[in-house]
Protein backbone atom coordinates (compact mmCIF):
# COMPACT_ATOMS: atom_id res chain seq x y z
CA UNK A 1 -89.05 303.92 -36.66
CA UNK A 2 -91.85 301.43 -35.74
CA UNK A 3 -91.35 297.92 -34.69
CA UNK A 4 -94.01 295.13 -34.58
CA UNK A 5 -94.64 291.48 -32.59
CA UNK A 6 -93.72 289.04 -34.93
CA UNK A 7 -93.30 285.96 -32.56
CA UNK A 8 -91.54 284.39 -29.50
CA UNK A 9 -88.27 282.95 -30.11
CA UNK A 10 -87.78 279.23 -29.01
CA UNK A 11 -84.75 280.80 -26.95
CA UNK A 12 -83.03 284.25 -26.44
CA UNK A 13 -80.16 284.79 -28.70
CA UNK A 14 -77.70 286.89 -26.54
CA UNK A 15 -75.12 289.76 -27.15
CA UNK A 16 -72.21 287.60 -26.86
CA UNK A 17 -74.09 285.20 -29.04
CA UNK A 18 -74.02 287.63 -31.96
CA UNK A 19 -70.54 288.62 -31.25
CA UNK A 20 -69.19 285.36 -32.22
CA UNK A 21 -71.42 285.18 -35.04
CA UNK A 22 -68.76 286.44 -38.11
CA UNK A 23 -72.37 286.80 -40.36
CA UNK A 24 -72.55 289.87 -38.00
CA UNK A 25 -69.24 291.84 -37.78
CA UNK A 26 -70.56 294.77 -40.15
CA UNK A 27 -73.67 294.58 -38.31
CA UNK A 28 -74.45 298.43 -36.22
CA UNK A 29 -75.59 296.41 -33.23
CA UNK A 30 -72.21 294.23 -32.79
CA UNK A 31 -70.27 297.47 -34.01
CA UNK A 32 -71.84 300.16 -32.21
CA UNK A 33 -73.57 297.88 -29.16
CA UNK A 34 -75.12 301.49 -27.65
CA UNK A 35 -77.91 300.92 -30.11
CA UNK A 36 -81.03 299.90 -28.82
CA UNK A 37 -83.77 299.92 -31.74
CA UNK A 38 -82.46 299.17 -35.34
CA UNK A 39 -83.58 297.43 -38.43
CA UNK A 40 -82.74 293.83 -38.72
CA UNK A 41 -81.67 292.91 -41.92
CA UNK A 42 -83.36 289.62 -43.54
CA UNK A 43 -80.09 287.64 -43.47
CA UNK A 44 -79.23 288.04 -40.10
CA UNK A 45 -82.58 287.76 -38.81
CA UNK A 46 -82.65 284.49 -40.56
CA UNK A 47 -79.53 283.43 -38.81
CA UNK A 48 -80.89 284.55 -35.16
CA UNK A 49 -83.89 282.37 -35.86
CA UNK A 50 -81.36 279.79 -36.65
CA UNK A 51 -79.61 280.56 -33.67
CA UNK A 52 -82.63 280.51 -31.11
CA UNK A 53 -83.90 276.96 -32.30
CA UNK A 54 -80.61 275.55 -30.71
């Protein structure tokens, strides 16, 4: 897998963050949290963006 710099969030969107999120119960990284490099899906990368502008 590669990953790329896309930009700098306004804020950090935390673990416990995402947690609470129900968009992200099926999610590998909230179900299996020992993950460390995965594919984001559009929708819930849309949703952290959301997240980090608050």
């Amino acid at each position: 897998m590669s990953c790329k710099y896309k930009k700098t969030l306004k804020r950090p969107v935390t673990l416990d963050e995402m947690k609470k999120e129900k968009k992200f119960k099926d999610w590998e990284l909230i179900r299996i949290s020992r993950l460390s490099l995965m594919p984001v899906p559009k929708q819930i990368w849309d949703v952290i963006l959301k997240i980090s502008q608050n």
